[in-house]
PDB file of N, CA and C in Angstrom:
ATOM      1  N   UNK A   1      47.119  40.186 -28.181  1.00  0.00           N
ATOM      2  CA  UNK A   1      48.399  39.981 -27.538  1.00  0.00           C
ATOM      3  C   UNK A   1      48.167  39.571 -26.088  1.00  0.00           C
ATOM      4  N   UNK A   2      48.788  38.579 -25.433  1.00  0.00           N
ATOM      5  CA  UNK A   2      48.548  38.128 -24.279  1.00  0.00           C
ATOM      6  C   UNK A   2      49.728  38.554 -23.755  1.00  0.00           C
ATOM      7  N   UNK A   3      50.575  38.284 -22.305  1.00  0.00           N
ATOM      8  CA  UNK A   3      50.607  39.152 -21.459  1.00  0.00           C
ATOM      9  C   UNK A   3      50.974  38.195 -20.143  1.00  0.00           C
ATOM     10  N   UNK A   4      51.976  37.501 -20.374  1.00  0.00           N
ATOM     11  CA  UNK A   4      52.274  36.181 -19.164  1.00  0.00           C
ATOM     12  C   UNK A   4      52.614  36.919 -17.656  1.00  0.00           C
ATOM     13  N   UNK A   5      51.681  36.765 -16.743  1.00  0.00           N
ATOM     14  CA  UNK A   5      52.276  37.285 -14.990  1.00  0.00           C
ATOM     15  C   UNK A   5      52.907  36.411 -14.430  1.00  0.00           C
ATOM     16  N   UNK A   6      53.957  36.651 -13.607  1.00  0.00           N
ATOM     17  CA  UNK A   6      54.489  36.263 -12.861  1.00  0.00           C
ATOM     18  C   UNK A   6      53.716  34.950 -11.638  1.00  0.00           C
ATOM     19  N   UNK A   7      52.698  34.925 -11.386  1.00  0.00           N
ATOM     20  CA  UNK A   7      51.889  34.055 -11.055  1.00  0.00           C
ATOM     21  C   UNK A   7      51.213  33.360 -11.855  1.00  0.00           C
ATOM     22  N   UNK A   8      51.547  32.899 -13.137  1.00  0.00           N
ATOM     23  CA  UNK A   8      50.870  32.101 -13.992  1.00  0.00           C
ATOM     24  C   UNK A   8      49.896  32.477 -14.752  1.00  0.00           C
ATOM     25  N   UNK A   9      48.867  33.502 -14.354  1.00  0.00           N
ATOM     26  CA  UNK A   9      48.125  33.929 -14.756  1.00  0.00           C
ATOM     27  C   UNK A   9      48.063  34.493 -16.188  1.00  0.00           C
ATOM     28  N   UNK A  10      47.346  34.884 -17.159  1.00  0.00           N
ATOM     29  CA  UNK A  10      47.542  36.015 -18.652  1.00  0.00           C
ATOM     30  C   UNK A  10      46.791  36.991 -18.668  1.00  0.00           C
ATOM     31  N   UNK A  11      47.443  38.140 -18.803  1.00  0.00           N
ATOM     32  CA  UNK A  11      46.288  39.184 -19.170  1.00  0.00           C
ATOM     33  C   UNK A  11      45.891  39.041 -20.738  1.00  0.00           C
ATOM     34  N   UNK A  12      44.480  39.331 -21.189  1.00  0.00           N
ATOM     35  CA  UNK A  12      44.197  38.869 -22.152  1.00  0.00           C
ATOM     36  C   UNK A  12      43.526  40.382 -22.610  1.00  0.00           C
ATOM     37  N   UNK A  13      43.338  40.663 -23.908  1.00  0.00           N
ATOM     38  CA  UNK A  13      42.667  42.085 -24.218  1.00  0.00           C
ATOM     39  C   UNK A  13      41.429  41.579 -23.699  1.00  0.00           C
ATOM     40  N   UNK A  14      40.435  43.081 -23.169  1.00  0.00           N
ATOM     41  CA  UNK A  14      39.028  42.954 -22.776  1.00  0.00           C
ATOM     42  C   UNK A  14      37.975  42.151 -23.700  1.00  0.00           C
ATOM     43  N   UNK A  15      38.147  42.704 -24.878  1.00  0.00           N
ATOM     44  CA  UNK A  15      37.486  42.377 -26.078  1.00  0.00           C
ATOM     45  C   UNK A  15      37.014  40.649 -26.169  1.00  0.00           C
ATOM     46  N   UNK A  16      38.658  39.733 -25.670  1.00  0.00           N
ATOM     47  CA  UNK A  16      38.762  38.344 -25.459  1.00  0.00           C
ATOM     48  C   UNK A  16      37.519  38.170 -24.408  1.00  0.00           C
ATOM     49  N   UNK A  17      38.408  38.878 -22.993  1.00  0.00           N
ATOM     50  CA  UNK A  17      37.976  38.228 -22.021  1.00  0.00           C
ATOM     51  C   UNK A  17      36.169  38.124 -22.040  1.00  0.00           C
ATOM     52  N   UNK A  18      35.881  39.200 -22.950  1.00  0.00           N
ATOM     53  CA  UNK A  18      34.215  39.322 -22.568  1.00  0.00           C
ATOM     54  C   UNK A  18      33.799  38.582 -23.472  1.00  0.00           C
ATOM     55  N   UNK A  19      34.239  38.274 -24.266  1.00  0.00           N
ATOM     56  CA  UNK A  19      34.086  36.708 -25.481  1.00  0.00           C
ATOM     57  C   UNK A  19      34.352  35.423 -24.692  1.00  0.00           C
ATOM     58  N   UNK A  20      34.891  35.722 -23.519  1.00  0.00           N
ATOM     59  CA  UNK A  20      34.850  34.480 -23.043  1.00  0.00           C
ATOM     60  C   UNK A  20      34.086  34.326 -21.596  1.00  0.00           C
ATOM     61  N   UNK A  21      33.594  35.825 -21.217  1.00  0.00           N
ATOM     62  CA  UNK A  21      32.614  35.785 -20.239  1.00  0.00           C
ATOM     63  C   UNK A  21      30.819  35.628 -20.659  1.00  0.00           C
ATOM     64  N   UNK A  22      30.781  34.725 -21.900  1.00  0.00           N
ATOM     65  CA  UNK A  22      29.497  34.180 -22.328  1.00  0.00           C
ATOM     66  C   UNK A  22      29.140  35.593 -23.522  1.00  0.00           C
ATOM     67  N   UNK A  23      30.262  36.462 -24.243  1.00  0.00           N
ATOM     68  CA  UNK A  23      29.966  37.337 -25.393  1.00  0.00           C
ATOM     69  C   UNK A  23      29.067  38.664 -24.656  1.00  0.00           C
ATOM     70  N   UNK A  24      29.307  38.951 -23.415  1.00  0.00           N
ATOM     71  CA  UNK A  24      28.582  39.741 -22.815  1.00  0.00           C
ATOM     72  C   UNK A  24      29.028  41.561 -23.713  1.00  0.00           C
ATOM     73  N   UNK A  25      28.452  42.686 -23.878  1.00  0.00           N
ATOM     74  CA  UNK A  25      28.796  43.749 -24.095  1.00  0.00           C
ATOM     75  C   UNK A  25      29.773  44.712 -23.343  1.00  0.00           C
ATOM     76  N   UNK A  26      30.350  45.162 -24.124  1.00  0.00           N
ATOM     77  CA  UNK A  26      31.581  46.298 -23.590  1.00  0.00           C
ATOM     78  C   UNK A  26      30.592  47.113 -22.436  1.00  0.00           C
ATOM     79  N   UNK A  27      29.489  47.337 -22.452  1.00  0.00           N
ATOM     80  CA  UNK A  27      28.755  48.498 -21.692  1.00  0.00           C
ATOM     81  C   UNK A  27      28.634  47.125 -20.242  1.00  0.00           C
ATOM     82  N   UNK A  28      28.601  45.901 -20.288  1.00  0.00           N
ATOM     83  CA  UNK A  28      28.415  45.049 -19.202  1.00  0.00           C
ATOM     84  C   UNK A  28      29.611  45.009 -18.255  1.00  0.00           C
ATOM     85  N   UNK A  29      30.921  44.804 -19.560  1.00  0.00           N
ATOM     86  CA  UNK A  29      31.704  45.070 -18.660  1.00  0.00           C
ATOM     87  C   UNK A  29      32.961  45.937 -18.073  1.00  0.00           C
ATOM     88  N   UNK A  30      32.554  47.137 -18.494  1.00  0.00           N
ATOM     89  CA  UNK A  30      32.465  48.684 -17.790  1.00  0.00           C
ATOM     90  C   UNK A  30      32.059  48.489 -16.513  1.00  0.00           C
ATOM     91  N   UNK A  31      30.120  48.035 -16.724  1.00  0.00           N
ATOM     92  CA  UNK A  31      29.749  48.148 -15.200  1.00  0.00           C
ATOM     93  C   UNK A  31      30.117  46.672 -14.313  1.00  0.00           C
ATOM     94  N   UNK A  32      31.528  45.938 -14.601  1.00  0.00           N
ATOM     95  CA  UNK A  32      32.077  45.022 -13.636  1.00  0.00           C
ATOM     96  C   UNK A  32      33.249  45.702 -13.442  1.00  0.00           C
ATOM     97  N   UNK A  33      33.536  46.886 -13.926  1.00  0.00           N
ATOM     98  CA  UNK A  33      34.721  47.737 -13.692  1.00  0.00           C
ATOM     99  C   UNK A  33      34.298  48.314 -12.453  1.00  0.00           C
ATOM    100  N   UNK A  34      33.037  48.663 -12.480  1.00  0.00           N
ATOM    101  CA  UNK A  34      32.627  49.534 -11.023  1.00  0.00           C
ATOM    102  C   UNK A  34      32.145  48.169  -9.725  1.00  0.00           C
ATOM    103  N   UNK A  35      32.302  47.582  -9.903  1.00  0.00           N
ATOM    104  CA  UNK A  35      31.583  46.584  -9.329  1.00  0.00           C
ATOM    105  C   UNK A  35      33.208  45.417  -8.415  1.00  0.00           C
ATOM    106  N   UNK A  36      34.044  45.690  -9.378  1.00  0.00           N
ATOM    107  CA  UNK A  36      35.430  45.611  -8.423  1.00  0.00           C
ATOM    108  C   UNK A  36      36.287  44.165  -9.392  1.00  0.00           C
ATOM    109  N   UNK A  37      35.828  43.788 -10.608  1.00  0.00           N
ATOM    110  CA  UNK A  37      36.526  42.780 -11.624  1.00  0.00           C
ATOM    111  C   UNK A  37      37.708  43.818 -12.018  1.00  0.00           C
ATOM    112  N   UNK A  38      38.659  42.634 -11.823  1.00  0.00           N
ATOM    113  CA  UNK A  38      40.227  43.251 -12.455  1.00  0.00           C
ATOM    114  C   UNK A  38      40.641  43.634 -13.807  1.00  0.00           C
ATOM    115  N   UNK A  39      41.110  44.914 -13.409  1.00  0.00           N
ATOM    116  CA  UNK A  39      41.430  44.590 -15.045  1.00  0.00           C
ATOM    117  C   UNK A  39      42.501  46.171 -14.936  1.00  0.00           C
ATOM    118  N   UNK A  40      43.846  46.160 -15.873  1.00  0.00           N
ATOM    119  CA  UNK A  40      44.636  46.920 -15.818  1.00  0.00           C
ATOM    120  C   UNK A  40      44.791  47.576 -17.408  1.00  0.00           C
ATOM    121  N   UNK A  41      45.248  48.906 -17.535  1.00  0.00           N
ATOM    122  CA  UNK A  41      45.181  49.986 -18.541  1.00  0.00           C
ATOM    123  C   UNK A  41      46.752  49.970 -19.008  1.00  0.00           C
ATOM    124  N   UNK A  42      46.973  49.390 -20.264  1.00  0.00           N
ATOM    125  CA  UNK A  42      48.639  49.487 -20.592  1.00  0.00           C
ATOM    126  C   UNK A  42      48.048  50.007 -21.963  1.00  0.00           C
ATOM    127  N   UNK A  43      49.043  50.999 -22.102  1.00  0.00           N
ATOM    128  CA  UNK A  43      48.723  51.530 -23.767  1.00  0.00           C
ATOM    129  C   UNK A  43      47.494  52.160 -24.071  1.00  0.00           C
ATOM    130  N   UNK A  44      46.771  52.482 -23.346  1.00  0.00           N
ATOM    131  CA  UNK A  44      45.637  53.021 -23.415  1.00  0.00           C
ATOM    132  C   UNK A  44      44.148  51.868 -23.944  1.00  0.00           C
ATOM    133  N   UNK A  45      44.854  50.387 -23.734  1.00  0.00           N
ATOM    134  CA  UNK A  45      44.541  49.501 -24.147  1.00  0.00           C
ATOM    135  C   UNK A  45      43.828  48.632 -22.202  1.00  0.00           C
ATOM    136  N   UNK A  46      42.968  48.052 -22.128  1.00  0.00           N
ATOM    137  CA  UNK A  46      42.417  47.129 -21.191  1.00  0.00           C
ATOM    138  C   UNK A  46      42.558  46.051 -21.503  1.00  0.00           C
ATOM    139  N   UNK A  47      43.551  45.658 -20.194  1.00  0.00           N
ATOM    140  CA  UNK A  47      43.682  43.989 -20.237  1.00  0.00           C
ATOM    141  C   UNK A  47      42.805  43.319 -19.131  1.00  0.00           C
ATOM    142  N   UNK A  48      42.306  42.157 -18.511  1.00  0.00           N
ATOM    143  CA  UNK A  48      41.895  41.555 -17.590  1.00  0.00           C
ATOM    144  C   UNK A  48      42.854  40.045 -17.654  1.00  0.00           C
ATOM    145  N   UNK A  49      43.382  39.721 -16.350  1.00  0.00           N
ATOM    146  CA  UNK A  49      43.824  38.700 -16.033  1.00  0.00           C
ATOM    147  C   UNK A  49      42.681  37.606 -16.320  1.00  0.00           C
ATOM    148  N   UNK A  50      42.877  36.658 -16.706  1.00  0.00           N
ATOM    149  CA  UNK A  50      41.848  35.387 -17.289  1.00  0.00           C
ATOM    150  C   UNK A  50      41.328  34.734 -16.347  1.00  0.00           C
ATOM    151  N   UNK A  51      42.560  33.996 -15.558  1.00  0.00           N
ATOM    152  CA  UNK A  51      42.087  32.963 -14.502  1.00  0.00           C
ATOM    153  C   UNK A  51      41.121  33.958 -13.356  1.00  0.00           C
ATOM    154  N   UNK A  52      42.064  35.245 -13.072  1.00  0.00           N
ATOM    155  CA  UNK A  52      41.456  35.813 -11.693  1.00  0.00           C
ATOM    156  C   UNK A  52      40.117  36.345 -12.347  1.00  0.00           C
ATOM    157  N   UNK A  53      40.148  36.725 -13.037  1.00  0.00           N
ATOM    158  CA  UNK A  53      38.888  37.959 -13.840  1.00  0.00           C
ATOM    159  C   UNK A  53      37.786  36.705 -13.706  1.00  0.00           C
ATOM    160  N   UNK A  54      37.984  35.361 -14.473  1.00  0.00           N
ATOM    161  CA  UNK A  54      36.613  34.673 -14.613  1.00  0.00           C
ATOM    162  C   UNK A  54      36.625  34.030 -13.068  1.00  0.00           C
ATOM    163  N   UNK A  55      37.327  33.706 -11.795  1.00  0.00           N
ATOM    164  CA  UNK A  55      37.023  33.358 -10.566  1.00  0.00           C
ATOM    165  C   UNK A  55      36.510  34.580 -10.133  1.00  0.00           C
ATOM    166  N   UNK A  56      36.737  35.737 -10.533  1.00  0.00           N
ATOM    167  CA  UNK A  56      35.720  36.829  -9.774  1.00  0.00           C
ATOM    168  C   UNK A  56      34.673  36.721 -10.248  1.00  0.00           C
ATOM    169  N   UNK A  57      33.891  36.649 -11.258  1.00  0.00           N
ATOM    170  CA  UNK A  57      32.715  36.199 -11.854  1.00  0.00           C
ATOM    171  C   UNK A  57      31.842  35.107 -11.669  1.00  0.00           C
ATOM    172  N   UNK A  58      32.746  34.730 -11.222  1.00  0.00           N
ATOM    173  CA  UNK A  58      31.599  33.013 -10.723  1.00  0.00           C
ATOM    174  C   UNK A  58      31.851  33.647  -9.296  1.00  0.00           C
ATOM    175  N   UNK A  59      32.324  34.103  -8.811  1.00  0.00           N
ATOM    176  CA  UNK A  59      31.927  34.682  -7.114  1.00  0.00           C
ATOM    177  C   UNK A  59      30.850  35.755  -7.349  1.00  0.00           C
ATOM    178  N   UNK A  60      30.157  36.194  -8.520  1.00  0.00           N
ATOM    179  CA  UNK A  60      29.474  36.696  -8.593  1.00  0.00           C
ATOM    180  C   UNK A  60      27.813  36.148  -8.295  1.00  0.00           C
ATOM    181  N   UNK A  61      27.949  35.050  -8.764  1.00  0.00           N
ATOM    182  CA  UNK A  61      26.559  34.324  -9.097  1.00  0.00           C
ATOM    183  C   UNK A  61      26.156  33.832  -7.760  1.00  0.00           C
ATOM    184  N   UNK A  62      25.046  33.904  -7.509  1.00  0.00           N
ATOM    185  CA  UNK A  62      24.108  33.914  -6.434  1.00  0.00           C
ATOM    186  C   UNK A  62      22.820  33.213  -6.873  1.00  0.00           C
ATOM    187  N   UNK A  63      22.672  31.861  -5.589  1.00  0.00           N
ATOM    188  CA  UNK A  63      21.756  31.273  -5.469  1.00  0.00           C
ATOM    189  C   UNK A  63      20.690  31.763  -4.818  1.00  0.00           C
ATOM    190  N   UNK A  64      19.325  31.114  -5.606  1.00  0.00           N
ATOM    191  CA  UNK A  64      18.103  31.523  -4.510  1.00  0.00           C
ATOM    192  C   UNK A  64      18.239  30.692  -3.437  1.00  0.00           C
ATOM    193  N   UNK A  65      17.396  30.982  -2.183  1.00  0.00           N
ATOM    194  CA  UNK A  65      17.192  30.237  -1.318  1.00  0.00           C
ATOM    195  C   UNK A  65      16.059  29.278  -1.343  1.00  0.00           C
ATOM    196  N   UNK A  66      16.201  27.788  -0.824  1.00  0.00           N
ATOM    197  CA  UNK A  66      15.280  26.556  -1.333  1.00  0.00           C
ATOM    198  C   UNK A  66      13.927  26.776  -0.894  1.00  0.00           C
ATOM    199  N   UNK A  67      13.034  26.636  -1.433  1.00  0.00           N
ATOM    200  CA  UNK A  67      11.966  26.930  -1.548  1.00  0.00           C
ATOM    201  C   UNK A  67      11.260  26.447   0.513  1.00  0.00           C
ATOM    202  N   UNK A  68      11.340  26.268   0.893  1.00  0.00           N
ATOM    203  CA  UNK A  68      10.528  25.835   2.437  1.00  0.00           C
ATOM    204  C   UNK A  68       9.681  24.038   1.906  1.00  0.00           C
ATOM    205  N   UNK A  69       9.933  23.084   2.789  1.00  0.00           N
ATOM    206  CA  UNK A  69       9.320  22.176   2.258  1.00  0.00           C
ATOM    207  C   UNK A  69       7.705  22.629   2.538  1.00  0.00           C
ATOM    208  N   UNK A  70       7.310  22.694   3.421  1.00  0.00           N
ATOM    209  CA  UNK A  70       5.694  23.031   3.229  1.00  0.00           C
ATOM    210  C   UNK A  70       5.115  23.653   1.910  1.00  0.00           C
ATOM    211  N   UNK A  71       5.853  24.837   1.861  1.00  0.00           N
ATOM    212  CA  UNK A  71       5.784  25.517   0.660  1.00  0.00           C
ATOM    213  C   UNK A  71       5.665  24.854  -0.509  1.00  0.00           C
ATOM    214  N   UNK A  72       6.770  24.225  -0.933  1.00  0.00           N
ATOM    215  CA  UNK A  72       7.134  23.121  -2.249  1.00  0.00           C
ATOM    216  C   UNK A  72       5.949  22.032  -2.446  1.00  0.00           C
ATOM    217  N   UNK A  73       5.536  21.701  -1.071  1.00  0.00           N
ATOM    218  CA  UNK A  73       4.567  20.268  -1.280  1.00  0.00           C
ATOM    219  C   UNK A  73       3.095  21.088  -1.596  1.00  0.00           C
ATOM    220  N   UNK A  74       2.489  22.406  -1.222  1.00  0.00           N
ATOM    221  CA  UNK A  74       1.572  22.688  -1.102  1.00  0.00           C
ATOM    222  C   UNK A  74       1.364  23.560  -2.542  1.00  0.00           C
ATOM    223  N   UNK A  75       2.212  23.620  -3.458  1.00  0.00           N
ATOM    224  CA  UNK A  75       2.429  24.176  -5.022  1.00  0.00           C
ATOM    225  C   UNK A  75       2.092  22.925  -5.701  1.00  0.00           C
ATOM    226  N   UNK A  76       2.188  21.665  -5.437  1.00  0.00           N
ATOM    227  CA  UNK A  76       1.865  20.463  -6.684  1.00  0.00           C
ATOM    228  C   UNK A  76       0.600  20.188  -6.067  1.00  0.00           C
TER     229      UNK A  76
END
C-alpha cells in the first residue's frame, strides 16, 4: 500500500523500499534507522518516503580521494 504526501512524495512499505535500495537486508536497514534515513511507524507497520529515503542514500556514498599524480605515475 502506498501512501501519497502532501509534497509529492510516497511512502512506500520498508520491505519495497529496500528492494529498491539494491535488495539490501532488513538488518541493513535497521542500521540506516540509526544512522538518520527516514522512515515513519503507522500500524505498527514501517513506511519510508521513496524520493527523500533514496536522496538520503546517495548522500551517503563517499568518494576516495584521487590518487596524487606522482603517486599514480610511479605505480605503472
Amino acid at each position: 500500500m502506498h501512501i501519497p504526501l502532501p509534497n509529492g512524495d510516497v511512502l512506500i512499505p520498508d520491505a519495497e523500499f529496500l528492494e529498491l535500495a539494491g535488495g539490501v537486508t532488513a538488518r541493513t536497514g535497521n542500521g540506516w534507522d540509526h544512522q538518520g534515513c527516514p522512515h515513519v511507524l503507522i500500524g505498527n507497520r514501517k513506511y519510508r518516503p521513496r524520493n527523500e529515503g533514496l536522496t538520503w542514500l546517495a548522500s551517503r556514498i563517499r568518494r576516495r580521494n584521487p590518487r596524487r599524480a606522482a603517486m599514480a605515475a610511479s605505480a605503472t
